[in-house]
Protein backbone atom coordinates (compact mmCIF):
# COMPACT_ATOMS: atom_id res chain seq x y z
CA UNK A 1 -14.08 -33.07 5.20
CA UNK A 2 -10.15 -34.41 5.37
CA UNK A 3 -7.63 -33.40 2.97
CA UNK A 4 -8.57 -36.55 0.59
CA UNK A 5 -11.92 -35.48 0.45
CA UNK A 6 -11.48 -32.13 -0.76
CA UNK A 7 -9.12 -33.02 -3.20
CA UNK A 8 -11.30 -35.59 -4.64
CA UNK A 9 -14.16 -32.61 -5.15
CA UNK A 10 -11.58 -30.06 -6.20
CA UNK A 11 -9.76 -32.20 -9.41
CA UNK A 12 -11.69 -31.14 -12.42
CA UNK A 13 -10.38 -30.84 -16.06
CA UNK A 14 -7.63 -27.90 -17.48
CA UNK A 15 -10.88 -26.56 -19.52
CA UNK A 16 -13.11 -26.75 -16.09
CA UNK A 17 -10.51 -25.03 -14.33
CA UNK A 18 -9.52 -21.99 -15.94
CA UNK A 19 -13.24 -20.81 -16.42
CA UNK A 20 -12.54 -19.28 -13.10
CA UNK A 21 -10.51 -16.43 -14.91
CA UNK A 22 -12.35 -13.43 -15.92
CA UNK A 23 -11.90 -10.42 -18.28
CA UNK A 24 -9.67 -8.11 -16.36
CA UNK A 25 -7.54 -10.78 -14.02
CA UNK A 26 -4.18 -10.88 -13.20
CA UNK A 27 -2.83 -14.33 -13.74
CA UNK A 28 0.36 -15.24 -11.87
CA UNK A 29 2.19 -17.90 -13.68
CA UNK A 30 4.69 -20.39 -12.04
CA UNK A 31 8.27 -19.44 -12.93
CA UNK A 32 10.69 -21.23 -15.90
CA UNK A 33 10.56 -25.08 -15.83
CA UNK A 34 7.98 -25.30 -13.21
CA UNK A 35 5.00 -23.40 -15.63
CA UNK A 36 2.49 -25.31 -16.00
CA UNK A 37 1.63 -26.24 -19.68
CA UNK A 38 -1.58 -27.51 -19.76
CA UNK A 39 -3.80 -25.59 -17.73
CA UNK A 40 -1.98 -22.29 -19.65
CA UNK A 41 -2.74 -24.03 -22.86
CA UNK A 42 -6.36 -24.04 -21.77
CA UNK A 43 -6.27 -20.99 -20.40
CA UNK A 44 -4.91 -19.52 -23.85
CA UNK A 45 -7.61 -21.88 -25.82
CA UNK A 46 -10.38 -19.06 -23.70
CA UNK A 47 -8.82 -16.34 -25.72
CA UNK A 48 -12.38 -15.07 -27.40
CA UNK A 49 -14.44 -14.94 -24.33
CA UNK A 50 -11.73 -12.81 -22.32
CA UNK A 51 -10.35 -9.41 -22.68
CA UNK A 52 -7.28 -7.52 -20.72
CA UNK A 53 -6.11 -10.61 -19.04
CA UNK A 54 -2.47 -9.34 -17.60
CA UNK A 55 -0.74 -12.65 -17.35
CA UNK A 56 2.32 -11.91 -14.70
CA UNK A 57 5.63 -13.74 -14.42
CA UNK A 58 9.43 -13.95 -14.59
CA UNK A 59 11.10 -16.18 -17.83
CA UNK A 60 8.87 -18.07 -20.17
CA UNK A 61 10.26 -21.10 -20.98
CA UNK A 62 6.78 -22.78 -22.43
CA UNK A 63 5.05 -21.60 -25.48
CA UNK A 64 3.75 -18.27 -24.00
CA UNK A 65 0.77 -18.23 -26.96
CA UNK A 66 -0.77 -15.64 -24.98
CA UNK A 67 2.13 -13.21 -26.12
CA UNK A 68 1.34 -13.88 -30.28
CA UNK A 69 -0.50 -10.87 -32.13
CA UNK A 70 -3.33 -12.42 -32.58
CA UNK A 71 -4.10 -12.84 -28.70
CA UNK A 72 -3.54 -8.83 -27.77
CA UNK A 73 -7.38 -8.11 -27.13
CA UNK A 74 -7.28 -11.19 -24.67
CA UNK A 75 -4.24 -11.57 -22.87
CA UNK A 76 -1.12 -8.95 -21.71
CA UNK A 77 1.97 -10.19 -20.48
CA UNK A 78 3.90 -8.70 -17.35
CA UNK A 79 7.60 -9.78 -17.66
CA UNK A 80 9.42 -9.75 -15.19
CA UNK A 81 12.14 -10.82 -16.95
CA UNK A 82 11.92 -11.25 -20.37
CA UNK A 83 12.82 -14.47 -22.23
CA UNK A 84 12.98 -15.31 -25.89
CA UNK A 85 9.09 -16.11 -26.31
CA UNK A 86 8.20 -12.98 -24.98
CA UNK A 87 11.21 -10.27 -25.87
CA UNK A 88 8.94 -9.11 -29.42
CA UNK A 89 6.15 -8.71 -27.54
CA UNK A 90 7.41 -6.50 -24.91
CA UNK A 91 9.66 -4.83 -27.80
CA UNK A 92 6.63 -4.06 -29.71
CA UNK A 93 4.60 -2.92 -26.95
CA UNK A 94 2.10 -5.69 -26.81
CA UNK A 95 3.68 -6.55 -23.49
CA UNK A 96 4.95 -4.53 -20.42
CA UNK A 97 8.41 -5.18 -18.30
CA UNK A 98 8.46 -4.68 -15.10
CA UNK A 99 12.11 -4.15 -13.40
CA UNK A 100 12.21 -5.32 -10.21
CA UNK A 101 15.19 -7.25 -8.29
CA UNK A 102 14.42 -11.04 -8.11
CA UNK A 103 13.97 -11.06 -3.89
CA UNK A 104 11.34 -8.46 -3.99
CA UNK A 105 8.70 -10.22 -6.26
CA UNK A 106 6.81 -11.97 -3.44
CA UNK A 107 6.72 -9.05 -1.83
CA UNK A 108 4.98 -6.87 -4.78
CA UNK A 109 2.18 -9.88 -4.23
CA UNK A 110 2.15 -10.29 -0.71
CA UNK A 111 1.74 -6.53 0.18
CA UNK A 112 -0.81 -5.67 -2.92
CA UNK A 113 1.36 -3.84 -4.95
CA UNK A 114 0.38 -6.65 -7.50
CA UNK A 115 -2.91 -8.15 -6.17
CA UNK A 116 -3.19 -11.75 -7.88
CA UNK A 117 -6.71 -12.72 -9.41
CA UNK A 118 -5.47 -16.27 -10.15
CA UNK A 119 -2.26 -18.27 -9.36
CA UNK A 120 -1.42 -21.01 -11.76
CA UNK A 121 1.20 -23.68 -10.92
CA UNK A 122 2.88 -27.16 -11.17
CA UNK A 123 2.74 -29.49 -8.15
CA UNK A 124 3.75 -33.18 -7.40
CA UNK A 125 0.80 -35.64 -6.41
CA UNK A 126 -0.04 -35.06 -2.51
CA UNK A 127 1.35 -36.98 -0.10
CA UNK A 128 -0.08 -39.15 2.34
CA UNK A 129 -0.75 -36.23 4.73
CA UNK A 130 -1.79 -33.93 2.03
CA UNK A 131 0.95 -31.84 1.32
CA UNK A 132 2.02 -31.43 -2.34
CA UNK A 133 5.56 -30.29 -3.27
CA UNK A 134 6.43 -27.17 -5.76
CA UNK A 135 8.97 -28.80 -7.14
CA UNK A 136 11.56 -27.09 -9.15
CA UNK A 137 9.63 -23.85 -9.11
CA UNK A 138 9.31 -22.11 -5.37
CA UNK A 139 10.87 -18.62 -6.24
CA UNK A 140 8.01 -16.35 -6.38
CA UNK A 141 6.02 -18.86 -7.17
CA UNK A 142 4.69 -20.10 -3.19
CA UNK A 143 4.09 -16.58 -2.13
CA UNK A 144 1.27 -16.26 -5.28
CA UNK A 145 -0.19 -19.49 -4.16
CA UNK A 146 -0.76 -17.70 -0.66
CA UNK A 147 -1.45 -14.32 -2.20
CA UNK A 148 -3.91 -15.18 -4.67
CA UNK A 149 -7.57 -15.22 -4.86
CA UNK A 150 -7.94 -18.71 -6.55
CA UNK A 151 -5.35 -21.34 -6.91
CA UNK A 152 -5.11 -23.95 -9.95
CA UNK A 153 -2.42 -26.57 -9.75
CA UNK A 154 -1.20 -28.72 -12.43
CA UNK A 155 -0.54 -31.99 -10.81
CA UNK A 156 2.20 -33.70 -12.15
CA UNK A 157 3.73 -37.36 -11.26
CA UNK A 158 7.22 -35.87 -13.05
CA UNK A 159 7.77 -32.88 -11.21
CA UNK A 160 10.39 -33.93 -8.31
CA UNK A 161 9.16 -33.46 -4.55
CA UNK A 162 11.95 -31.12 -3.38
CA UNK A 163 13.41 -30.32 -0.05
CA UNK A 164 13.82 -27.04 2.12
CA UNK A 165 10.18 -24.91 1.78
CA UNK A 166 8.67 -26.28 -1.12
CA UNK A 167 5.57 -27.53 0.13
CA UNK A 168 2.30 -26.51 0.75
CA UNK A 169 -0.78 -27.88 1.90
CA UNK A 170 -3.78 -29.49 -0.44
CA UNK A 171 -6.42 -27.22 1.41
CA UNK A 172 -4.54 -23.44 0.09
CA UNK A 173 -5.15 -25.05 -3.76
CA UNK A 174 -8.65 -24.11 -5.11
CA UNK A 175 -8.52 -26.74 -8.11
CA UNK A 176 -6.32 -29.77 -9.31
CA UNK A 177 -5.99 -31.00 -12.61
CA UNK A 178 -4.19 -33.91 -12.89
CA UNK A 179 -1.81 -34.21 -15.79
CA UNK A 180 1.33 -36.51 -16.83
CA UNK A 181 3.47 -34.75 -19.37
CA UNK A 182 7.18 -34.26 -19.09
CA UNK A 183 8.73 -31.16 -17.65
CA UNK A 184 10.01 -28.71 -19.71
CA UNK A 185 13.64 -29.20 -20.20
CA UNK A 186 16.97 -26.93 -20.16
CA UNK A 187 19.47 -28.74 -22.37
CA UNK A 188 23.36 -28.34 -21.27
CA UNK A 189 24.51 -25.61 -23.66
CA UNK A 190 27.39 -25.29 -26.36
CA UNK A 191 30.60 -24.33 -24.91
CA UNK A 192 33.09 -22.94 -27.13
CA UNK A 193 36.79 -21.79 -26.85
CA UNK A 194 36.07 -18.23 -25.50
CA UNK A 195 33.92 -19.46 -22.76
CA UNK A 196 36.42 -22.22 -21.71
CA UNK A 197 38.83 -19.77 -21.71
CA UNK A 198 36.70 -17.09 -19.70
CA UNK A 199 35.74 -20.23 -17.31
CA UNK A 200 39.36 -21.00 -16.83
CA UNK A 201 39.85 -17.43 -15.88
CA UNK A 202 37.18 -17.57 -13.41
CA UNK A 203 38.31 -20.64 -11.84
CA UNK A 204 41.66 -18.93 -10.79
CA UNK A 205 39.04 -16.50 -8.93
CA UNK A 206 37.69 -19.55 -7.06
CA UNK A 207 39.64 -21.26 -3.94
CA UNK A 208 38.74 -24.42 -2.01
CA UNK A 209 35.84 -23.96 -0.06
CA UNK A 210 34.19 -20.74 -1.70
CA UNK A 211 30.61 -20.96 -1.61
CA UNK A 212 29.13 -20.28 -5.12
CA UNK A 213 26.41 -18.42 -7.22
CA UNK A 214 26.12 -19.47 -11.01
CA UNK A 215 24.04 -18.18 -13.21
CA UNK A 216 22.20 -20.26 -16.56
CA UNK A 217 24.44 -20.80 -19.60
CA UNK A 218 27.89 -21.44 -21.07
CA UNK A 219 29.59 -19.51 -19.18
CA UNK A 220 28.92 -21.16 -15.93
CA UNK A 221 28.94 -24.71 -17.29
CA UNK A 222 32.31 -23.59 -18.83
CA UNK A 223 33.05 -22.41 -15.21
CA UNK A 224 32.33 -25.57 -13.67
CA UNK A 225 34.60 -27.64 -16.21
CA UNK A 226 36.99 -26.19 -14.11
CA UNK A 227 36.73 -26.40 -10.72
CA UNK A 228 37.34 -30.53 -10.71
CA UNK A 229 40.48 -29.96 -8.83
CA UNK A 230 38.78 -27.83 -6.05
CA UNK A 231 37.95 -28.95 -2.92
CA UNK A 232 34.76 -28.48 -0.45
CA UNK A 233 32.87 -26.13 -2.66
CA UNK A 234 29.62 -25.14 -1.51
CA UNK A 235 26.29 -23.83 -3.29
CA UNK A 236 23.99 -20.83 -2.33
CA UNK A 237 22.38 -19.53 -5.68
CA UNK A 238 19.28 -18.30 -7.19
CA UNK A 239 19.24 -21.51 -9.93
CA UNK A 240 21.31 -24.27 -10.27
CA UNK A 241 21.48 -26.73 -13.30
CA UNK A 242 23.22 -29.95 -14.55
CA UNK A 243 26.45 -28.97 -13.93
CA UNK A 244 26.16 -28.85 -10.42
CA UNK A 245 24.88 -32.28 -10.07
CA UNK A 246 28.15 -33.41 -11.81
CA UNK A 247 30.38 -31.79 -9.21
CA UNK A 248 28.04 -33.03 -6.21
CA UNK A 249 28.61 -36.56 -8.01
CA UNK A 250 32.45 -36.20 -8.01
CA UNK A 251 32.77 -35.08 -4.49
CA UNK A 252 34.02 -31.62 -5.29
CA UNK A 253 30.33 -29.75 -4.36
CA UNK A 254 29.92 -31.14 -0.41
CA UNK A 255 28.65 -27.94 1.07
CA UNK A 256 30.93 -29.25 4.22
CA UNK A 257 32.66 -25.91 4.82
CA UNK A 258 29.80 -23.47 4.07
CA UNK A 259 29.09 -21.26 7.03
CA UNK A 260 24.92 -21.17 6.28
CA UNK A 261 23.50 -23.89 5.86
CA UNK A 262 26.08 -26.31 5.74
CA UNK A 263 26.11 -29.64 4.09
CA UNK A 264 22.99 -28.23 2.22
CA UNK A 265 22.71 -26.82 -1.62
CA UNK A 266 20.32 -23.62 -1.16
CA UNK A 267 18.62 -22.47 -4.17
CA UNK A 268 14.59 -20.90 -5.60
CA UNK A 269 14.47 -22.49 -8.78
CA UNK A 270 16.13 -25.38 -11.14
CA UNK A 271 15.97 -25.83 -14.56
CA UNK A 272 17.65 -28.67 -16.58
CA UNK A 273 17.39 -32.01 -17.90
CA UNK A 274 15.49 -34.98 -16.73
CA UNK A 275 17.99 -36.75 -15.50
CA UNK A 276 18.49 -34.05 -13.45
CA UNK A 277 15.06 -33.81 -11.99
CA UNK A 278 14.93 -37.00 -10.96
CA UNK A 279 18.71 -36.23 -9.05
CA UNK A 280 16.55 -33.53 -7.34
CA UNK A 281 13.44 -35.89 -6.51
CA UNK A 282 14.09 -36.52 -2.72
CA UNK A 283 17.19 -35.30 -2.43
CA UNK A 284 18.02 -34.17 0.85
CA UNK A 285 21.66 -32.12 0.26
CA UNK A 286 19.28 -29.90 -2.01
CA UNK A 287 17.15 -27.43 -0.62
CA UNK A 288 14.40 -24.93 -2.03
CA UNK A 289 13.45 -21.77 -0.46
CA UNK A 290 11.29 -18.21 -1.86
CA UNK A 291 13.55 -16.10 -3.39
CA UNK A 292 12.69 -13.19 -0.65
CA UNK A 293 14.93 -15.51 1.09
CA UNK A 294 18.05 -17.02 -0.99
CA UNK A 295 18.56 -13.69 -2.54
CA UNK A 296 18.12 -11.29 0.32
CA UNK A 297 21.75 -9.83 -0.05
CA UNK A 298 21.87 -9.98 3.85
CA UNK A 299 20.93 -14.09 4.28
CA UNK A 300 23.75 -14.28 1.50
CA UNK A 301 26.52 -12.18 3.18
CA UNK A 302 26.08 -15.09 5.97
CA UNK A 303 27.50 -17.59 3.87
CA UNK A 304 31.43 -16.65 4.34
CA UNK A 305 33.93 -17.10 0.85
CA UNK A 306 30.82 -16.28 -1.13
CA UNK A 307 31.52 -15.86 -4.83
CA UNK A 308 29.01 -14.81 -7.13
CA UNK A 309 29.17 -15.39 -10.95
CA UNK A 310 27.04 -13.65 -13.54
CA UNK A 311 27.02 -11.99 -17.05
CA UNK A 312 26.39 -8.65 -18.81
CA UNK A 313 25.68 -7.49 -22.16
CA UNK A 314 28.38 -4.83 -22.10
CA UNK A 315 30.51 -2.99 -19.58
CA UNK A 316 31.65 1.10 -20.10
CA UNK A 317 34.91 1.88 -19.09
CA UNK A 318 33.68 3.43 -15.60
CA UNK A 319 32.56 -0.41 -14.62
CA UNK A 320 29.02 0.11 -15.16
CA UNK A 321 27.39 -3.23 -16.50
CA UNK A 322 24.47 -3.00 -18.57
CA UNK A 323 22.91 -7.04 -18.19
CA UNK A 324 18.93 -6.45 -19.22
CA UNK A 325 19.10 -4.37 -22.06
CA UNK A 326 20.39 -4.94 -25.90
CA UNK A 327 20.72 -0.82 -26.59
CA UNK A 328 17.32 0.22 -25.98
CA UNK A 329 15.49 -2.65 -26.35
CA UNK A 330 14.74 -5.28 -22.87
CA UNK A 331 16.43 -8.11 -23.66
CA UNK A 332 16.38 -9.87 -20.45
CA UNK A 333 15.75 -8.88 -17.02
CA UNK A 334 17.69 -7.88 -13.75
CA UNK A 335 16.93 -11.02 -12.02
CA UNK A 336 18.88 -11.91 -8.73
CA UNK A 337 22.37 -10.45 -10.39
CA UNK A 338 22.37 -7.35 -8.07
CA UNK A 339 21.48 -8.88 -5.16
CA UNK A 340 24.23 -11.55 -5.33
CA UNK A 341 26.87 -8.88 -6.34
CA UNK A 342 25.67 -6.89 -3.01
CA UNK A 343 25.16 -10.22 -0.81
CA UNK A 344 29.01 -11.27 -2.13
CA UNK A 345 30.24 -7.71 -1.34
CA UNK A 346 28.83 -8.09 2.68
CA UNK A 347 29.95 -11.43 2.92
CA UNK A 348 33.42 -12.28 4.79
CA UNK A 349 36.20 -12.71 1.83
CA UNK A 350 33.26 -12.55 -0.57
CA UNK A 351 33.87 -11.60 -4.29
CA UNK A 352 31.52 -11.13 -7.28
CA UNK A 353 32.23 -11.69 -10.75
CA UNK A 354 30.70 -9.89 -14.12
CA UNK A 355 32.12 -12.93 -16.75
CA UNK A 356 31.27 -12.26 -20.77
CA UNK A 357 32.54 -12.56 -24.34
CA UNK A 358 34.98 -9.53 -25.41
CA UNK A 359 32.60 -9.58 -28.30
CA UNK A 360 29.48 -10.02 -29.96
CA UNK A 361 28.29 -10.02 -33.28
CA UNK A 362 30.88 -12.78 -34.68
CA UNK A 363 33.32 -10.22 -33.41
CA UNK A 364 32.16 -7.47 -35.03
CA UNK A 365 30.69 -5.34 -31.90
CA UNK A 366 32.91 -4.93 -28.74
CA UNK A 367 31.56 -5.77 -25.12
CA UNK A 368 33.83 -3.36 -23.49
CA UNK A 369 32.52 0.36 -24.08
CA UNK A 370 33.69 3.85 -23.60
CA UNK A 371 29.91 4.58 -22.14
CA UNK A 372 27.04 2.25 -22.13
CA UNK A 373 24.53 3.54 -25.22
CA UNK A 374 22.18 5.96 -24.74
CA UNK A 375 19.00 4.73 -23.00
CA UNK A 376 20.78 1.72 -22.11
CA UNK A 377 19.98 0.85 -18.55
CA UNK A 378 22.09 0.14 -15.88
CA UNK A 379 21.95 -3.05 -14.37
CA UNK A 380 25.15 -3.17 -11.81
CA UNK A 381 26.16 0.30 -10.74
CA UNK A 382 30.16 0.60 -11.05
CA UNK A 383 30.40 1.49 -7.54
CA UNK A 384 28.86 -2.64 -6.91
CA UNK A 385 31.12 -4.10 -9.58
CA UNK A 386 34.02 -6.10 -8.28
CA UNK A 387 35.74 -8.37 -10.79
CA UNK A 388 35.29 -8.53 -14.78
CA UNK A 389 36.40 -11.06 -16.19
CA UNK A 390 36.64 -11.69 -20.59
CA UNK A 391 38.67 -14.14 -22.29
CA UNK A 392 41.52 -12.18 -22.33
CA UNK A 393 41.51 -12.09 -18.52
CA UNK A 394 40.64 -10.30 -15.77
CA UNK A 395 40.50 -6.82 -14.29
CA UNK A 396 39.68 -6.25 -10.44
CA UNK A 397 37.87 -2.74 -9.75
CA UNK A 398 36.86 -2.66 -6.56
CA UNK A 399 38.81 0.27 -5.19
CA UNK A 400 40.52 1.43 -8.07
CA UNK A 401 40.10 5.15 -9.78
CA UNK A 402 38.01 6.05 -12.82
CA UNK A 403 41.62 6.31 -15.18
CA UNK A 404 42.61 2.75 -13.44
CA UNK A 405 39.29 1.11 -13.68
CA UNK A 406 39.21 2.23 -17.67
CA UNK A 407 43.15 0.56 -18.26
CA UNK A 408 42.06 -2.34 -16.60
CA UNK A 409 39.24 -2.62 -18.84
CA UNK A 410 40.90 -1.85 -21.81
CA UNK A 411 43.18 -4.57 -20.87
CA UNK A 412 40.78 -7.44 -20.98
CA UNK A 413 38.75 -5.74 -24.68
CA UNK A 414 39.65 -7.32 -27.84
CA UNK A 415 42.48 -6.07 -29.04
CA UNK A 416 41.25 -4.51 -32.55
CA UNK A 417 38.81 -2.22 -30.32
CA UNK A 418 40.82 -0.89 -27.71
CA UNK A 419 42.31 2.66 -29.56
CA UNK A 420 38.79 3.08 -30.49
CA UNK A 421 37.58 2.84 -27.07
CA UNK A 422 39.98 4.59 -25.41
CA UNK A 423 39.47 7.44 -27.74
CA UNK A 424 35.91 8.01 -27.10
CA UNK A 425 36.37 7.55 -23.62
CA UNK A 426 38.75 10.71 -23.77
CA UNK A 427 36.32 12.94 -25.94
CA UNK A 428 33.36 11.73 -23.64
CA UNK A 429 34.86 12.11 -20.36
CA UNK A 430 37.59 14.64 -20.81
CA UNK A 431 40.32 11.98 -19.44
């Protein structure tokens, strides 16, 4: 039988397909943009002929049903990072997080740690020798195609056939069901005058031919804005978005001077809008690899000038960053953030960068703590953390003492909280 063959016997419908998955499976969803929303729709649509289906992945950026009360009998989510469909859930305890660094996930499947039942993911159409691309979603996402008992893949004209390690073959998918619906979309975000002004900070971190990290949201579009004037920048980074294709189209992202993979854009996953997808379709400066690859902190440290940019929900005076949790509740997840900050740290005249709002709360709730709450984890240990940047500037810690590290951050709080934390600080810590 050749690959057209078995493709022809293997395409059934969304409602045909997800039959295969029994009471007590654990379903491995494709990751953000690239989840397949039919075939989970379906799957969801099962709901009172299946019990204790663990449904496994990393942000939900579909409807994630299977997370409403009304499903708990049927289906239990896994996070592995939690999103905004799926944060009650897990904060109720009708779902479980799982912490986990972002480059290790393919390895909980791959070695058993997290046997897969059934892998569920978003493909482009074959091509003419039968391989079909993975699009926008390889992350974790190829090594649960390989791990998994059965394979369904939503086959999708829209989803762009990327470069690097995207593909795999017709013959390691167990069922096709051919859909045409648009991607799911990540619209550019609102920037507002403190995150231009804590991008503009962060530029002045960032020198011609740096090769960067960003992670999702206003901060690194704001970021971006910035860097028109800079020369030769290059891009190694667990996600990129629309703001990198802007740079790429004004000549100031060439990749030319990275020292990995040069000329080339490395990433795991994408998320934006369509007009960006189609920039992706076929684009050979843009390349997609697992994420046991572009975030292993030691394939990073070989790109030279790497900077890596990400956020935090607060920071305590000792540098600690708490990213993943709002007080004690999961908020979000650790995600790649650690193993850029470690990959930046090994990497010749690399530098990483915690960037956030002095605030939250309209103000009302300072960023910049004496010590992090109580049961708040720790996402960044202080003895990682390098730069922190708010929009009243930046302090450097690397190498500084506990006292210097705490003026430093006191510097860069809101003004109206700094007594306050500095006092606390003292009664905690004795200083």
């Amino acid at each position: 039988m050749n690959w057209k063959e078995y493709y022809q016997s293997r395409t059934v419908s969304a409602d045909e397909a997800v039959k295969v998955v029994k009471s007590g499976d654990r379903v491995v969803l494709a990751h953000a943009c690239g989840e397949p929303q039919v075939i989970t729709e379906a799957l969801v649509d099962r709901a009172d002929e299946l019990e204790n289906v663990e449904i496994v992945h990393m942000v939900a950026m579909g409807k994630a049903r299977y997370c409403q009360k009304e499903y708990a009998s049927s289906f239990r989510h896994n996070s592995l990072f939690v999103g905004s469909t799926s944060r009650e859930a897990v904060n109720e305890g009708r779902a479980d997080y799982t912490p986990v660094f972002f480059h290790e996930i393919p390895g909980l499947f791959r070695d058993g740690v997290l046997p897969v039942d059934v892998a569920m993911v978003t493909t482009t159409p074959p091509d003419k020798h039968g391989f079909v691309s993975l699009g926008i979603s390889v992350d974790y996402t190829k090594q649960a195609v390989f791990s998994a008992k059965t394979v369904i893949a939503e086959v999708n004209p829209n989803m762009p056939r990327t470069g690097g390690d995207s593909v795999v073959h017709v013959t390691d998918i167990d069922y096709f069901v051919p859909v045409e619906v648009p991607l799911i979309e990540l619209a550019p975000p609102k920037i507002t005058e403190v995150e231009r002004a804590i991008g503009n900070h962060v530029a002045s971190l960032i020198r011609d031919g740096d090769c960067l990290q960003l992670g999702i949201g206003a901060i690194p579009d704001a970021v971006l804005s910035f860097l028109k004037d800079k020369k030769d920048l290059g891009i190694h980074s667990e996600m990129i978005s629309d703001g990198v294709m802007h740079l790429v189209e004004e000549g100031v992202i060439t990749c030319r001077r990275k020292t990995f993979r040069p000329g080339k854009i490395v990433i795991t996953f994408a998320m934006g809008t369509r007009k960006f997808y189609e920039w992706l379709d076929g684009n050979p400066m843009v390349e997609f690899y697992t994420v046991d690859f572009t975030n292993d902190p030691f394939v990073i440290a070989q790109n030279d000038n790497m900077v890596s940019i990400n956020s935090a929900i607060a920071v305590d005076l000792m540098g600690q960053v708490a990213a993943d949790m709002l007080g004690t509740r999961q908020f979000s997840g650790v995600g790649g953030q650690v193993d850029f900050v470690r990959g930046a740290a090994r990497s010749k005249g690399g530098r990483s960068i915690i960037a956030m709002p002095a605030t939250a709360a309209k103000g009302k709730v300072s960023r910049i703590v004496a010590a992090l709450d109580r049961g708040q984890a720790v996402t960044t240990s202080r003895n990682d953390v390098d730069y922190v940047v708010t929009e009243y500037g930046i302090a450097h810690l690397k190498g500084k003492t506990i006292r210097q590290r705490a003026e430093a951050l006191l510097n860069i709080a809101a003004p109206q909280f700094r007594d306050q934390i500095w006092q606390e600080f003292k009664e905690i810590y004795g200083i």
